[in-house]
PDB file of N, CA and C in Angstrom:
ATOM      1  N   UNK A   1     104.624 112.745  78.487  1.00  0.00           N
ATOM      2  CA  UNK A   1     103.381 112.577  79.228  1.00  0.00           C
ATOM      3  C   UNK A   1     103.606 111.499  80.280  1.00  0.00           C
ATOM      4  N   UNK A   2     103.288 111.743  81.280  1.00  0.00           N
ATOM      5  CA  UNK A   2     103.332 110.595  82.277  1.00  0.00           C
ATOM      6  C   UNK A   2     101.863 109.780  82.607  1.00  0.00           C
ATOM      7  N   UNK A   3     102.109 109.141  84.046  1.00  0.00           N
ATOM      8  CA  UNK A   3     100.527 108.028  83.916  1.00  0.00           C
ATOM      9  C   UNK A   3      99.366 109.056  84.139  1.00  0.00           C
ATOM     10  N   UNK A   4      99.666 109.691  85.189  1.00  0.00           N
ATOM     11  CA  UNK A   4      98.423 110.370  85.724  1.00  0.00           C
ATOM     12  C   UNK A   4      97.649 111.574  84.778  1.00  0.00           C
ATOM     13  N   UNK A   5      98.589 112.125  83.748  1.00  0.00           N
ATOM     14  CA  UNK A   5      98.199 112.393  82.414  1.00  0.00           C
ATOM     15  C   UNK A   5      97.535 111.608  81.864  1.00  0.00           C
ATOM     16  N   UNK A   6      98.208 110.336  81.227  1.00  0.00           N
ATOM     17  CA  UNK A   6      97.397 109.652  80.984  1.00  0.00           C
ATOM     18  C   UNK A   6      95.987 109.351  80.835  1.00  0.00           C
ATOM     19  N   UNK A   7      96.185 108.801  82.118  1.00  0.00           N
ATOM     20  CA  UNK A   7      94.198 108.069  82.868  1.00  0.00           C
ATOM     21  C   UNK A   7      93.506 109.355  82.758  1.00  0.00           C
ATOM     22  N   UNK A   8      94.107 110.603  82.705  1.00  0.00           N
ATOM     23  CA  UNK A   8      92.719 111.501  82.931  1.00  0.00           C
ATOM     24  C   UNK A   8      92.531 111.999  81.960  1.00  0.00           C
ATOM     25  N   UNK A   9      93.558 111.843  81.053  1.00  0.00           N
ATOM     26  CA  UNK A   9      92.724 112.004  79.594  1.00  0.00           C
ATOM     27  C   UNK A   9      92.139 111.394  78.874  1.00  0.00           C
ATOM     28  N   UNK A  10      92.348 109.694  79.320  1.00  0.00           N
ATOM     29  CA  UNK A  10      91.619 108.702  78.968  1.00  0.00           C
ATOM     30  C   UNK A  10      90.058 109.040  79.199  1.00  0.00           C
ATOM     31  N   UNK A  11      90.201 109.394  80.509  1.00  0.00           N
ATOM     32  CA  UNK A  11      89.058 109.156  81.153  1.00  0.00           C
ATOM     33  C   UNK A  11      88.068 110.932  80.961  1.00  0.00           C
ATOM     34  N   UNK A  12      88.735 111.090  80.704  1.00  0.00           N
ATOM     35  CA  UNK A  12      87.997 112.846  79.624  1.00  0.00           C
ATOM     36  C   UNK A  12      87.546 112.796  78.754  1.00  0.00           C
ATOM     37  N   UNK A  13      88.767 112.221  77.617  1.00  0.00           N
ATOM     38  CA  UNK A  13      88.201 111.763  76.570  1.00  0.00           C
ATOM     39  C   UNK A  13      87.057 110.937  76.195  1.00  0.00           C
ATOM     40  N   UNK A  14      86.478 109.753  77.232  1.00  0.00           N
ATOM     41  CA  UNK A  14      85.831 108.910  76.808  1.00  0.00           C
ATOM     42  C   UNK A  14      84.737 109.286  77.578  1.00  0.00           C
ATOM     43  N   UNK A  15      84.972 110.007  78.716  1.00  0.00           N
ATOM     44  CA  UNK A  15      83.797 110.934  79.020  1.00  0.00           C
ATOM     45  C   UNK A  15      82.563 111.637  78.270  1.00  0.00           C
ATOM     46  N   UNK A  16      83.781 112.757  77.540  1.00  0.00           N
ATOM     47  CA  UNK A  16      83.525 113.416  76.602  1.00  0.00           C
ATOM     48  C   UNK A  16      82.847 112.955  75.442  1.00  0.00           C
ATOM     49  N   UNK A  17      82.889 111.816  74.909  1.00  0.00           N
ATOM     50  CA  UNK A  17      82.890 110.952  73.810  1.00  0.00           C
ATOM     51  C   UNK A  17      81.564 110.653  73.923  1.00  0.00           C
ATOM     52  N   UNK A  18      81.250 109.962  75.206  1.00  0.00           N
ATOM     53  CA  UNK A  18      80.203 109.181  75.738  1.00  0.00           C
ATOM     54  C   UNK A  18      78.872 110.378  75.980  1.00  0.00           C
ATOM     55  N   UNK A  19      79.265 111.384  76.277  1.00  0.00           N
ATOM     56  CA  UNK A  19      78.189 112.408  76.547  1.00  0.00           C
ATOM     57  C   UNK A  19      77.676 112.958  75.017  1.00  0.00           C
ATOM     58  N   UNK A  20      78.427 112.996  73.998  1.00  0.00           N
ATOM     59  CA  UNK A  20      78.436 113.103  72.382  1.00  0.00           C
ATOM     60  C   UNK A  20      77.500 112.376  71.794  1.00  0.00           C
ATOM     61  N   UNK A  21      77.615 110.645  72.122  1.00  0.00           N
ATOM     62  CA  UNK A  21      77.134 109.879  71.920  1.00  0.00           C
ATOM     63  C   UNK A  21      75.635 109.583  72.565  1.00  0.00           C
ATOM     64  N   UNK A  22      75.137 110.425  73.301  1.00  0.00           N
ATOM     65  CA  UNK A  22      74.565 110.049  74.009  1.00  0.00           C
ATOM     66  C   UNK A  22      73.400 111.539  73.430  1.00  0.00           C
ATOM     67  N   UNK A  23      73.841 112.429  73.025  1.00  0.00           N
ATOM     68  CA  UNK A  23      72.983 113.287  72.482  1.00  0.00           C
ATOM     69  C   UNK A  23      73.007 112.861  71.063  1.00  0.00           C
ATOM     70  N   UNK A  24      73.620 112.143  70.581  1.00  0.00           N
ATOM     71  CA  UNK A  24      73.521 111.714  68.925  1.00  0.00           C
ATOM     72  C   UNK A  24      73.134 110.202  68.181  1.00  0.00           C
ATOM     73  N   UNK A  25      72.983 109.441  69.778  1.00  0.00           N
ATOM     74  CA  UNK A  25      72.600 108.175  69.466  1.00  0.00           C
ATOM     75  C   UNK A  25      72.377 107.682  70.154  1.00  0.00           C
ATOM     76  N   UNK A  26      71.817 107.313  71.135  1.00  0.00           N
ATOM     77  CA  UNK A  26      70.962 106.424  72.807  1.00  0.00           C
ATOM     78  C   UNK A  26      71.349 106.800  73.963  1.00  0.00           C
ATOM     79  N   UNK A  27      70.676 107.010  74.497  1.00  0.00           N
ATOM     80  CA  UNK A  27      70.997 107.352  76.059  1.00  0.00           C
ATOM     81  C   UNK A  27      71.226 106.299  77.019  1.00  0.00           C
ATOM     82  N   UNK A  28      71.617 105.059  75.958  1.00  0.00           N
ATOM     83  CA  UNK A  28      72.215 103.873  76.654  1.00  0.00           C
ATOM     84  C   UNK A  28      73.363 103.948  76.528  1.00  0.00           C
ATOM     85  N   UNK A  29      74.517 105.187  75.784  1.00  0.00           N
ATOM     86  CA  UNK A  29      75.763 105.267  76.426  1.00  0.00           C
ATOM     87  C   UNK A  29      76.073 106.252  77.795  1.00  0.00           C
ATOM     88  N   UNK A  30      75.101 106.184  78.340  1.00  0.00           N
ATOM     89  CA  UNK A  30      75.619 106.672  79.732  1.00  0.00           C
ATOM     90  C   UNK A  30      75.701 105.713  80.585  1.00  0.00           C
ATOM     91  N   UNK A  31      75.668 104.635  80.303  1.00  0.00           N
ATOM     92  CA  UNK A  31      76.038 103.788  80.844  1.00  0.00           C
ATOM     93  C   UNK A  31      77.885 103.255  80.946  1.00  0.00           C
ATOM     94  N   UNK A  32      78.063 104.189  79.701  1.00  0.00           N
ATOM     95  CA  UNK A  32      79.631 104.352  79.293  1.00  0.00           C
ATOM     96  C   UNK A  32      80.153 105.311  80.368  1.00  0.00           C
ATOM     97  N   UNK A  33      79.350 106.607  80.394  1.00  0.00           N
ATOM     98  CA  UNK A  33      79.995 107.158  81.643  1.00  0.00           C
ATOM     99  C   UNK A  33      79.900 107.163  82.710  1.00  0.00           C
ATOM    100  N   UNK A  34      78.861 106.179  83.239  1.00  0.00           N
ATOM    101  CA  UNK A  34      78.785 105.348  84.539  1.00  0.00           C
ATOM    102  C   UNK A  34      79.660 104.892  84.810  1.00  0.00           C
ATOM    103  N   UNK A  35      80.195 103.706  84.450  1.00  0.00           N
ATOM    104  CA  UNK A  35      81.354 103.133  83.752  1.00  0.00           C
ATOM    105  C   UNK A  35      82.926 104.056  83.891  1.00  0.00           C
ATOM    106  N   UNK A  36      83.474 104.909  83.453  1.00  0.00           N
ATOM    107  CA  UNK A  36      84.395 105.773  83.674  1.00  0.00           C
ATOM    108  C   UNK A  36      84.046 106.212  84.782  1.00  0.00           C
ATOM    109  N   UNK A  37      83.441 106.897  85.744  1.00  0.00           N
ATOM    110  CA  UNK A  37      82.728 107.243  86.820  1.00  0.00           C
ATOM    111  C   UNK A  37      83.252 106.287  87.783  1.00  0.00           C
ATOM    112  N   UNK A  38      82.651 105.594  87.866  1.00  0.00           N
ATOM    113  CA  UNK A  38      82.890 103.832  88.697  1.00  0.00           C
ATOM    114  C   UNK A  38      84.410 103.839  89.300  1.00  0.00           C
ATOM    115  N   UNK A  39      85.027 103.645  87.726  1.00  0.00           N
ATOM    116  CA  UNK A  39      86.298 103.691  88.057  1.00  0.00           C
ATOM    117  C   UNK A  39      86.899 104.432  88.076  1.00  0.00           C
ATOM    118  N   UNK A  40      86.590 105.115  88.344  1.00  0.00           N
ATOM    119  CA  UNK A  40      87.598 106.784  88.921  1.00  0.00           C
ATOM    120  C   UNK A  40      87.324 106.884  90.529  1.00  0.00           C
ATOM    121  N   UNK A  41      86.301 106.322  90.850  1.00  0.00           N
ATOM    122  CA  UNK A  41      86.230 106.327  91.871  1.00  0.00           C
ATOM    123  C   UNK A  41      86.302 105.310  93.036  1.00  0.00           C
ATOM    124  N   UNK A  42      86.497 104.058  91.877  1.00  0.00           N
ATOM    125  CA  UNK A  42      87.493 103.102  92.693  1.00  0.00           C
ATOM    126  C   UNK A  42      88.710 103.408  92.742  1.00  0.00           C
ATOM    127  N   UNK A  43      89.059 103.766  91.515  1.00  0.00           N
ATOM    128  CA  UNK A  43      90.762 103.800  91.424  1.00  0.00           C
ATOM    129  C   UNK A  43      91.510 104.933  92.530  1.00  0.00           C
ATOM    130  N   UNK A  44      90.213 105.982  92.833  1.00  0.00           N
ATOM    131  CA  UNK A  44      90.645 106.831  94.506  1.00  0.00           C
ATOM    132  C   UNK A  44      90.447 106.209  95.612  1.00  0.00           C
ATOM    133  N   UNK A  45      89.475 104.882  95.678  1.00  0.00           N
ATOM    134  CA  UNK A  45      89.386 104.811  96.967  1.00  0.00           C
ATOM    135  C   UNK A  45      90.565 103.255  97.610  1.00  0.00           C
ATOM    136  N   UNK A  46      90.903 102.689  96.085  1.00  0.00           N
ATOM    137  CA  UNK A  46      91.741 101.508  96.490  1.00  0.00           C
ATOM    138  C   UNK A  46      93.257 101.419  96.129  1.00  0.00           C
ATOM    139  N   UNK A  47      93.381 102.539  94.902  1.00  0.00           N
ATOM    140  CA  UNK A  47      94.519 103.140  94.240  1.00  0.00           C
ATOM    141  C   UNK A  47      95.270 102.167  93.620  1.00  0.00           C
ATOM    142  N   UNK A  48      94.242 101.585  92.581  1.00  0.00           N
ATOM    143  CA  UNK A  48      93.936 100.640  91.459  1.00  0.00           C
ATOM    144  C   UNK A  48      93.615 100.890  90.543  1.00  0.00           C
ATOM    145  N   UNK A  49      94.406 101.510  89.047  1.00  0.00           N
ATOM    146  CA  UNK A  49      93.270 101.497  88.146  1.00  0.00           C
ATOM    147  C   UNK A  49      93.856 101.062  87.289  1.00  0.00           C
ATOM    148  N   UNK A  50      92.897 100.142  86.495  1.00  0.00           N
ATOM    149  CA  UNK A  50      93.033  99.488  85.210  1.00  0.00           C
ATOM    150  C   UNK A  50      93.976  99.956  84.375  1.00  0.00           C
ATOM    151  N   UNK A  51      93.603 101.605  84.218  1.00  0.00           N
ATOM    152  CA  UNK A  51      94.069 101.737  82.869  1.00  0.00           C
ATOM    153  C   UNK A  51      95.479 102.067  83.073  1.00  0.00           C
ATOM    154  N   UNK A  52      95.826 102.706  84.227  1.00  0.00           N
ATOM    155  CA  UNK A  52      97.311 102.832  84.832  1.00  0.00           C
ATOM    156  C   UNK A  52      98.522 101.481  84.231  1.00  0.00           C
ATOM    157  N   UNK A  53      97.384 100.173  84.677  1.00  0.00           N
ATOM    158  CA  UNK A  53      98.370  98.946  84.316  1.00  0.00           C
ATOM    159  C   UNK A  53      98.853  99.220  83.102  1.00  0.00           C
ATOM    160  N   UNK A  54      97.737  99.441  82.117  1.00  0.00           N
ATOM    161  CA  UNK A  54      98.336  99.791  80.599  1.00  0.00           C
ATOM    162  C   UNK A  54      98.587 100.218  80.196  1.00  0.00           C
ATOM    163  N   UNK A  55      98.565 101.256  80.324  1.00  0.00           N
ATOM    164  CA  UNK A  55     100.125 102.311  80.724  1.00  0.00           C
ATOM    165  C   UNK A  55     101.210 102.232  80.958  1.00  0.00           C
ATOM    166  N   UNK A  56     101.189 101.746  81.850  1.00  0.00           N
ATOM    167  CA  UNK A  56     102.417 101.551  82.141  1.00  0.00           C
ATOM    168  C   UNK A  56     103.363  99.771  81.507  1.00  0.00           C
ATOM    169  N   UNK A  57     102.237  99.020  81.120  1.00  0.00           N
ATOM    170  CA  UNK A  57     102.765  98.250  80.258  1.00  0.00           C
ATOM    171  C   UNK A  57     103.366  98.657  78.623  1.00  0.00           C
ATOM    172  N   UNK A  58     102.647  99.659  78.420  1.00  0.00           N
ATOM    173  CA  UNK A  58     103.095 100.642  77.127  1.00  0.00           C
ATOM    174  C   UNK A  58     104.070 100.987  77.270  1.00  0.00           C
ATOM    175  N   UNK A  59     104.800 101.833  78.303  1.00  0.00           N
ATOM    176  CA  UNK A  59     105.912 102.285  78.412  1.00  0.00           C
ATOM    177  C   UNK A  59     105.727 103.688  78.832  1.00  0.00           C
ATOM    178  N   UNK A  60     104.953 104.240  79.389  1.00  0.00           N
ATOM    179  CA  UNK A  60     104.469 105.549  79.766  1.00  0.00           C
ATOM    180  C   UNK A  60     105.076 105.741  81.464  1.00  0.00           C
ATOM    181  N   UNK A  61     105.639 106.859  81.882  1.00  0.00           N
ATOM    182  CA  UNK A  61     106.434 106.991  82.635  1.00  0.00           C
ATOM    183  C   UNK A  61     105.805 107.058  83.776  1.00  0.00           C
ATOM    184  N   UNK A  62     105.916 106.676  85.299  1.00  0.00           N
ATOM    185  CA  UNK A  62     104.838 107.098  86.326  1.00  0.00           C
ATOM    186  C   UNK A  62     105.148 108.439  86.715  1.00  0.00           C
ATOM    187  N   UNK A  63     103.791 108.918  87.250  1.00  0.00           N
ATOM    188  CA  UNK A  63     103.511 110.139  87.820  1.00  0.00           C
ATOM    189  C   UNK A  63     103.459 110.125  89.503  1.00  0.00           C
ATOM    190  N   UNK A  64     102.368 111.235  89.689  1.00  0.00           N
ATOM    191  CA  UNK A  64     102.331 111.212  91.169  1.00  0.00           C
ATOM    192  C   UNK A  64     101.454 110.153  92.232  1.00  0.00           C
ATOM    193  N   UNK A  65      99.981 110.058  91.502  1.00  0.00           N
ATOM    194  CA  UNK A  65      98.891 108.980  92.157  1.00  0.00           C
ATOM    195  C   UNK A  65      99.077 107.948  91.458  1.00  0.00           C
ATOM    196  N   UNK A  66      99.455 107.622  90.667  1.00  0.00           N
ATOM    197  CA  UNK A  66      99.251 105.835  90.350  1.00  0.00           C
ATOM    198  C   UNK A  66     100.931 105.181  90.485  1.00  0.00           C
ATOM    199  N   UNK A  67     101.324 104.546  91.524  1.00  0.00           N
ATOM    200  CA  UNK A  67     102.736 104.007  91.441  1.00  0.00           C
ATOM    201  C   UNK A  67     102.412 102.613  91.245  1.00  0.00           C
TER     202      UNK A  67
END
């Protein structure tokens, strides 16, 4: 798996998670996918993202958008 795998399954997953949560327990976790949102769409417009760093501090190989 490389980074850009990674972040977008991160960011699926917790998507996903957050929309779960949100029909099964407050509609104050959409604020969770605000949140993932945010930064997906910083991380396109400055080509920065958080979770890339940790990733790649893990040892996860780079891909195509996050160098």
């Amino acid at each position: 798996m490389n980074l850009d795998r990674a972040v977008l399954l991160l960011a699926g997953t917790v998507t996903l998670l957050s929309a779960l949560l949100v029909a099964l327990v407050s509609p104050w976790w959409l604020l969770l996918t605000a949140f993932v949102g945010l930064n997906l769409l910083q991380s396109s417009i400055t080509g920065f993202c958080p979770a890339a760093v940790i990733f790649r501090r893990l040892g996860v190989s780079n891909g195509c958008a996050f160098r």
